[in-house]
Protein backbone atom coordinates (compact mmCIF):
# COMPACT_ATOMS: atom_id res chain seq x y z
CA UNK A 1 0.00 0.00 0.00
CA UNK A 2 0.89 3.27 -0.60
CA UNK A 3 2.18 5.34 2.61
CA UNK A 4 1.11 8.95 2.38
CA UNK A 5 3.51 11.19 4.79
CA UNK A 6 0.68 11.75 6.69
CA UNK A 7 1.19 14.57 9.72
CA UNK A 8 -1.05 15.88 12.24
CA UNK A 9 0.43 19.53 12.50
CA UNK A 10 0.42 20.93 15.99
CA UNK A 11 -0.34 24.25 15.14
CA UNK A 12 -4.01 25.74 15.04
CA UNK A 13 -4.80 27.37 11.66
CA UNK A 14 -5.50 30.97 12.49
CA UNK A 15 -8.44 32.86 10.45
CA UNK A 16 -7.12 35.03 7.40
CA UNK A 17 -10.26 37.53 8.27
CA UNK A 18 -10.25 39.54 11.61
CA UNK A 19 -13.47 40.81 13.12
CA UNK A 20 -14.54 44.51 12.14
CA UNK A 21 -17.05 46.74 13.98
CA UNK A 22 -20.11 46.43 11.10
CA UNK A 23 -19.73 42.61 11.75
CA UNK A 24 -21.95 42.68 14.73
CA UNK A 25 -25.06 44.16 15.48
CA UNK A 26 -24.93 47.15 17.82
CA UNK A 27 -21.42 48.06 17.44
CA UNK A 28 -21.02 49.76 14.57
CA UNK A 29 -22.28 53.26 15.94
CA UNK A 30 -19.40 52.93 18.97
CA UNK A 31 -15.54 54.19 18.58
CA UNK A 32 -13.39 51.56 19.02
CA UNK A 33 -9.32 52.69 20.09
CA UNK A 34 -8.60 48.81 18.66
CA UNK A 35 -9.30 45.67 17.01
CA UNK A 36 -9.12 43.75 20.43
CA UNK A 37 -11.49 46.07 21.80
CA UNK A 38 -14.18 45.57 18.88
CA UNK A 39 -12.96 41.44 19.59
CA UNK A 40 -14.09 41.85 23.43
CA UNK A 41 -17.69 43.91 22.44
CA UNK A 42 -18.56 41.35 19.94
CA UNK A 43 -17.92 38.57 22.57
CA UNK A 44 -20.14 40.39 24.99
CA UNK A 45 -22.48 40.43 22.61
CA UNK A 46 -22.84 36.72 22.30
CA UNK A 47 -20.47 36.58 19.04
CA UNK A 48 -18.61 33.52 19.55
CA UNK A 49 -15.84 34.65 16.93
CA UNK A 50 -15.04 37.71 18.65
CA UNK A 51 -14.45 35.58 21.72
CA UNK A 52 -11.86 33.47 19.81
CA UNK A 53 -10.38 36.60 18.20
CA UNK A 54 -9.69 38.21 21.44
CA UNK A 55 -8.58 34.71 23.03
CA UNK A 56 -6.24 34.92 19.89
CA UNK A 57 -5.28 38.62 20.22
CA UNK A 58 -4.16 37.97 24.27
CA UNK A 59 -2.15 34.58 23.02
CA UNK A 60 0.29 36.40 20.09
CA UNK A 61 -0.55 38.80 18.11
CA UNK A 62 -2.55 42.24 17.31
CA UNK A 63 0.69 44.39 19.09
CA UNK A 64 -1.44 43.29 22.52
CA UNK A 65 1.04 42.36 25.15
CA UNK A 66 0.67 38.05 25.81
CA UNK A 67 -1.86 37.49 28.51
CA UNK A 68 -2.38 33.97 29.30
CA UNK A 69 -4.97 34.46 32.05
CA UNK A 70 -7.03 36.14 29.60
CA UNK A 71 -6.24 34.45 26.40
CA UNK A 72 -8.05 31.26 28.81
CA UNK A 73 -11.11 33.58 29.90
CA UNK A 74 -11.50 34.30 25.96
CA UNK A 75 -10.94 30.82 24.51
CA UNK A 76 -13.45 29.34 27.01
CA UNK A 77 -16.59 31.49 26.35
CA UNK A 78 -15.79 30.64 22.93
CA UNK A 79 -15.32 26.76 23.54
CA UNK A 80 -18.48 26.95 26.11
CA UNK A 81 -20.23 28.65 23.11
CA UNK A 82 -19.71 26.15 20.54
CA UNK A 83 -16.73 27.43 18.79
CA UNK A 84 -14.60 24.39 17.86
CA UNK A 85 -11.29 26.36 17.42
CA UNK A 86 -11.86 27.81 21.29
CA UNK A 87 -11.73 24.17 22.37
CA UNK A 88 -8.72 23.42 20.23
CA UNK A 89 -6.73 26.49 21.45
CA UNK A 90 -7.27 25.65 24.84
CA UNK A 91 -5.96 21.73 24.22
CA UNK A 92 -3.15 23.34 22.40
CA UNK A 93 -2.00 25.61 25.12
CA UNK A 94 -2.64 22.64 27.96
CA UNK A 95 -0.64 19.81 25.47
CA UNK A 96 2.95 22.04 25.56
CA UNK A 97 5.90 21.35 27.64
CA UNK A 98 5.59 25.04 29.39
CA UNK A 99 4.66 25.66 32.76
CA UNK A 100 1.22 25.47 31.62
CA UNK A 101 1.16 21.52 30.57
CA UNK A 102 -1.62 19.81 31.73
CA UNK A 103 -2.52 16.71 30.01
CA UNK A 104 -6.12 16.07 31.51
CA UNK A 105 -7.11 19.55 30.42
CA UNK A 106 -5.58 18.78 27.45
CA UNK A 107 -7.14 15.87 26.48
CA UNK A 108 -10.95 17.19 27.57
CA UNK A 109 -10.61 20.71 25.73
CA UNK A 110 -9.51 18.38 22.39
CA UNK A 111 -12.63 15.87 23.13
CA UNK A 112 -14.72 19.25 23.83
CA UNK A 113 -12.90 20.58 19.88
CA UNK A 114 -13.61 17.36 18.38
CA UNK A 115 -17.46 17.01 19.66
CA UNK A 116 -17.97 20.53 18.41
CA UNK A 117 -17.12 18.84 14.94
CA UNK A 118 -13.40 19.83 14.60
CA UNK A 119 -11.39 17.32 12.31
CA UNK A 120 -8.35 19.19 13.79
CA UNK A 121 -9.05 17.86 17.80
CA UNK A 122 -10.46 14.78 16.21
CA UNK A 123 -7.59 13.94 13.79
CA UNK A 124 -5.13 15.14 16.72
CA UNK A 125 -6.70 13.25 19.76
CA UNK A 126 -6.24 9.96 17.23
CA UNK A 127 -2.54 10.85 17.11
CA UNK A 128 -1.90 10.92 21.07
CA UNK A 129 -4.11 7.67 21.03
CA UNK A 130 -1.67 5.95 18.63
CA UNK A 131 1.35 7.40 19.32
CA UNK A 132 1.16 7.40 23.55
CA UNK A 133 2.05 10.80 24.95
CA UNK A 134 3.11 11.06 28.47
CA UNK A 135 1.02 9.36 30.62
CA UNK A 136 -1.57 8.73 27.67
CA UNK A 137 -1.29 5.02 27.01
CA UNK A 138 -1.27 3.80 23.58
CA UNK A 139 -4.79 2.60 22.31
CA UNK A 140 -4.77 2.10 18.77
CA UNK A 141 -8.85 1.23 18.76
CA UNK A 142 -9.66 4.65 20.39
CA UNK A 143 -7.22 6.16 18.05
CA UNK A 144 -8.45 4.72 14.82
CA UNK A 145 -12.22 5.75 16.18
CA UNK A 146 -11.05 9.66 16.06
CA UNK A 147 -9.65 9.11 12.68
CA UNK A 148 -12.91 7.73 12.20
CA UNK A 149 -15.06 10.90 13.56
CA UNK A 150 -12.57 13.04 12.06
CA UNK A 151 -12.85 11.41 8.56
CA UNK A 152 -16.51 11.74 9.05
CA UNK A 153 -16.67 15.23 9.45
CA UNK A 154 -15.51 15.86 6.05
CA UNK A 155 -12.71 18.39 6.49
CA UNK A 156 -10.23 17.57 3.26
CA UNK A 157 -8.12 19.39 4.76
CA UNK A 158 -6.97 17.16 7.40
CA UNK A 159 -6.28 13.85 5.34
CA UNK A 160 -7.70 11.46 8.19
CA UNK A 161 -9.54 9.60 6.02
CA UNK A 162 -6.52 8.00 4.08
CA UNK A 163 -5.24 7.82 7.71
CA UNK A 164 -8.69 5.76 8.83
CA UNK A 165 -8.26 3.40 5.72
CA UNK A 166 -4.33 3.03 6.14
CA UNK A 167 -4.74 1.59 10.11
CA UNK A 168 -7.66 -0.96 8.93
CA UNK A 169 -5.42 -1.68 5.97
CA UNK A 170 -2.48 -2.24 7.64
CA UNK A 171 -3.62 -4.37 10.60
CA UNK A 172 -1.03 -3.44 12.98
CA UNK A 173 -2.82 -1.08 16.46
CA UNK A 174 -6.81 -2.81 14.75
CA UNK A 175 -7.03 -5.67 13.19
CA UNK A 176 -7.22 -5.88 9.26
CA UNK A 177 -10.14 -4.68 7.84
CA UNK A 178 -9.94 -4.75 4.12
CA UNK A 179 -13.98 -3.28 3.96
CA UNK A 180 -13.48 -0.69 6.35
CA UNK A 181 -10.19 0.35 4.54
CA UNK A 182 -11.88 0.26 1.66
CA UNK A 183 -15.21 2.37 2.67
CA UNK A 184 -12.22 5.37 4.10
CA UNK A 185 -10.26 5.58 0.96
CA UNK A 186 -13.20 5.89 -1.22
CA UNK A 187 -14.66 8.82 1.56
CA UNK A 188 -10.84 10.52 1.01
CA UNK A 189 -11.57 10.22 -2.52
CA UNK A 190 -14.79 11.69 -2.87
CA UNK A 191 -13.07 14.95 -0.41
CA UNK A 192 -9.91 14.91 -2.10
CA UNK A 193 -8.99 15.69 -5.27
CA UNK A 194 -5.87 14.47 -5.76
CA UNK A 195 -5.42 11.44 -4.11
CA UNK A 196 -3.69 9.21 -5.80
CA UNK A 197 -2.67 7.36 -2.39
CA UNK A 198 -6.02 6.20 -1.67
CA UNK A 199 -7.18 5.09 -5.44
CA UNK A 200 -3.53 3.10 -4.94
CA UNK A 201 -4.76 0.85 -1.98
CA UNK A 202 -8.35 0.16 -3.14
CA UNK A 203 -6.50 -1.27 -6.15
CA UNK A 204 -4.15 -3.52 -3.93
CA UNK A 205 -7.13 -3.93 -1.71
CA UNK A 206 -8.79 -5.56 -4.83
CA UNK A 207 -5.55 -7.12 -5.65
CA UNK A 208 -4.78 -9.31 -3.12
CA UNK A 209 -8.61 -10.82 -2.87
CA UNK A 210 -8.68 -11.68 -6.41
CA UNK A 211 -11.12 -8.80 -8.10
CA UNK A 212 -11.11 -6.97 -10.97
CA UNK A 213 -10.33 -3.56 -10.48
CA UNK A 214 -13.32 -0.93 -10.66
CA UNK A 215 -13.33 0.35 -13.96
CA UNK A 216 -14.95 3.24 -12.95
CA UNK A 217 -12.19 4.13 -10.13
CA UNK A 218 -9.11 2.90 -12.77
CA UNK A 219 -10.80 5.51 -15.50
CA UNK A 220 -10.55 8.36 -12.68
CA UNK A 221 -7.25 7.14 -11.52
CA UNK A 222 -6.02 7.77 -15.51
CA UNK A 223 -7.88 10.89 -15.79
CA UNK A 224 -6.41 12.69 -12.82
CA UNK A 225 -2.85 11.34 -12.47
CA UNK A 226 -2.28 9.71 -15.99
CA UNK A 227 0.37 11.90 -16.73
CA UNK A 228 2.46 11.55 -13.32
CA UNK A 229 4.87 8.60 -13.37
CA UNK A 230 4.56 8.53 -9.70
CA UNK A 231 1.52 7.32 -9.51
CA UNK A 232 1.50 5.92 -12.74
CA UNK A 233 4.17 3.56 -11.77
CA UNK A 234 2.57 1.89 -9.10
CA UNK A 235 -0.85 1.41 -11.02
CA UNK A 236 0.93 -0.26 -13.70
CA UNK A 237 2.84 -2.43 -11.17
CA UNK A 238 -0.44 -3.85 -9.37
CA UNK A 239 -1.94 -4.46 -12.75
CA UNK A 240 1.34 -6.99 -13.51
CA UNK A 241 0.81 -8.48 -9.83
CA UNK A 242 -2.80 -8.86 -11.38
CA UNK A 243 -1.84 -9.95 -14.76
CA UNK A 244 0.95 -12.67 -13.72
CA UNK A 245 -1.38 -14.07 -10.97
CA UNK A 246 -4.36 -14.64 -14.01
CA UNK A 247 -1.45 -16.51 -15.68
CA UNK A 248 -1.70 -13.54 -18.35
CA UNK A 249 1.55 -11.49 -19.82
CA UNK A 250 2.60 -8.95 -17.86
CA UNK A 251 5.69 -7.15 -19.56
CA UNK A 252 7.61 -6.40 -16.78
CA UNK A 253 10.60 -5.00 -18.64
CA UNK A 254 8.46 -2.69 -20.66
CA UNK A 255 8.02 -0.99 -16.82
CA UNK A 256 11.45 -1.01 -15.99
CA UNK A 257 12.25 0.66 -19.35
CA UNK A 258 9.64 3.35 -18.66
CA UNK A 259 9.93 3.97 -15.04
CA UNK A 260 13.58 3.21 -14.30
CA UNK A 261 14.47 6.42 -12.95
CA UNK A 262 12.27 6.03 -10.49
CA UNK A 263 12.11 5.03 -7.18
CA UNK A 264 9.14 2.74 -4.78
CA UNK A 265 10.00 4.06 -1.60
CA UNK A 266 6.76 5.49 0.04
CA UNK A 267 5.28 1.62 -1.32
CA UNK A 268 4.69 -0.95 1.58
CA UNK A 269 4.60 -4.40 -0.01
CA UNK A 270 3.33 -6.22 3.35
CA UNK A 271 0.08 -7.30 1.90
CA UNK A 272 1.43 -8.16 -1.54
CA UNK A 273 3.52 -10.58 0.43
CA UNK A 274 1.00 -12.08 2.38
CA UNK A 275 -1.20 -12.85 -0.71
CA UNK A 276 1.78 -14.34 -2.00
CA UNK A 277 2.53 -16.97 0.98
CA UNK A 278 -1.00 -17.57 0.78
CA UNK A 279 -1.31 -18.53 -2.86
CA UNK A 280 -1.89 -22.17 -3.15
CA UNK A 281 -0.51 -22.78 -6.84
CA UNK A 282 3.55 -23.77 -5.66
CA UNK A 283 4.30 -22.18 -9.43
CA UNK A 284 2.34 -18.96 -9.72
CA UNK A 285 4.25 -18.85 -6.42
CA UNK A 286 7.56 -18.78 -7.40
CA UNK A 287 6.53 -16.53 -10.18
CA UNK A 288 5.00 -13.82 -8.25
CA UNK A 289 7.77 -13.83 -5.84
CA UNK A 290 10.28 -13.79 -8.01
CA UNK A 291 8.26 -10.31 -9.38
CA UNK A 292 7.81 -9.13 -5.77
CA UNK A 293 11.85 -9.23 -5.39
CA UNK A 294 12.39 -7.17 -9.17
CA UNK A 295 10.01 -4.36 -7.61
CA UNK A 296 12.11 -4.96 -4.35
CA UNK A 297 15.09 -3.99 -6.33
CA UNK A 298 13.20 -0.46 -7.00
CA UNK A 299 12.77 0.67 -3.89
């Protein structure tokens, strides 16, 4: 399969726009000396952006001198009112190694982020899950369910979908679940428009139980990325897996002649291999692994 570089960045994505005076009702008429004051009026006011704003404002920026005491106030009336990104700057600030670590507020500002429908605290609180962080033990089943909720949110974005189908692909922190991989790549597909990663492993998926591969997904596949020998490369290679294993020509030297200045790093042939060992024909054995070890020789 192939193995996007996926990362979790631990940075909240600030907002490009910043709150004016005519964005809220009742303020417009008032003189304002600065932006954080219009931030704090708007929050009074029940606007839950202006909270974050001015929760934003006190934590870096806006020439307003750093204030964690109220940066907190700020980012929790906007996390209490429904603002995901209050949540997640909250879990942000309580996750560092500063004075201010504190992992159980940490972890229950990110739950808070990700209930609120963030595929940021989601996507993140799947991370610490698999990963183990401190005193967080490693639970790959709790992780895999925030991929899960974050995938489900539908933020393309935050590539947690391709991250969902990888762990039920790979069967190493759930156990393998070829369906489930294949119902997340197809939900990164339909998000993401260039994905080649995720196309990739339905066709292994498909591969290694013995189907055709979906015409329908193959014709995308060649539409979007036919002209990239980086993705091209690995299509081709699953359809001479495919080919040798229906006893069928494959013309493997026609690949290497095409594609021999490139590389298969980011490819993880631990399935391939296992539907090898499994394949009960002693020849087509031999054959396919003596293909597996050319690719080998790629990578």
């Amino acid at each position: 399969m192939i193995l996007k570089k996926i990362q979790i960045i631990l940075v909240l994505i600030l907002f490009s726009f910043n709150l004016q005076a005519d964005d809220v009702d009742g303020l417009s008429e008032k003189i304002y000396t600065s932006r954080l004051d219009i931030q704090k009026d708007a929050c009074d006011n029940g606007n839950m952006e202006g909270c974050l704003q001015a929760a934003l404002s006190y934590a870096r920026r806006d020439n307003v001198s750093k204030d964690d005491i109220s940066m907190i106030k700020y980012a929790n009336l906007a996390c209490d009112g429904g603002n995901a990104n209050g949540c997640n700057l909250l879990g942000l600030f309580y996750l560092g190694d500063s004075a201010s670590h504190n992992l159980d507020l940490s972890i229950k500002y990110l739950s808070k982020g990700c209930e609120n429908r963030s595929a940021f605290a989601c996507g993140l609180l799947g991370k610490i899950y698999e990963n183990g962080y401190k005193d967080i033990v490693i639970d790959g089943v709790r992780a895999v369910s925030y991929y899960e909720k974050a995938c489900n949110i539908g933020d393309k974005n935050q590539s947690v979908c391709m991250l969902a189908g990888l762990r039920h692909h790979e069967g190493k922190i759930v156990p393998r679940d070829y369906n489930k991989a294949y119902e997340y790549y197809k939900k990164d597909i339909a998000i993401n428009d260039n994905t080649a990663g995720s196309y990739l492993n339905i066709f292994e998926i498909d591969l290694v139980n013995n189907r055709a591969f979906s015409t329908i997904l193959t014709k995308e596949f060649k539409k979007k990325f036919g002209t990239k020998a980086s993705a091209m490369m690995y299509l081709e290679m699953l359809e001479i897996f495919r080919l040798t294993a229906q006893g069928k020509n494959s013309n493997i030297s026609k690949w290497q002649k095409t594609y021999k200045a490139q590389k298969l790093d980011d490819w993880d042939f631990t399935s391939i291999d296992e539907w090898i060992k499994e394949n009960k024909n002693e020849k087509m054995k031999i054959k396919l692994q003596n293909l597996r070890k050319i690719f080998k020789e790629e990578k």
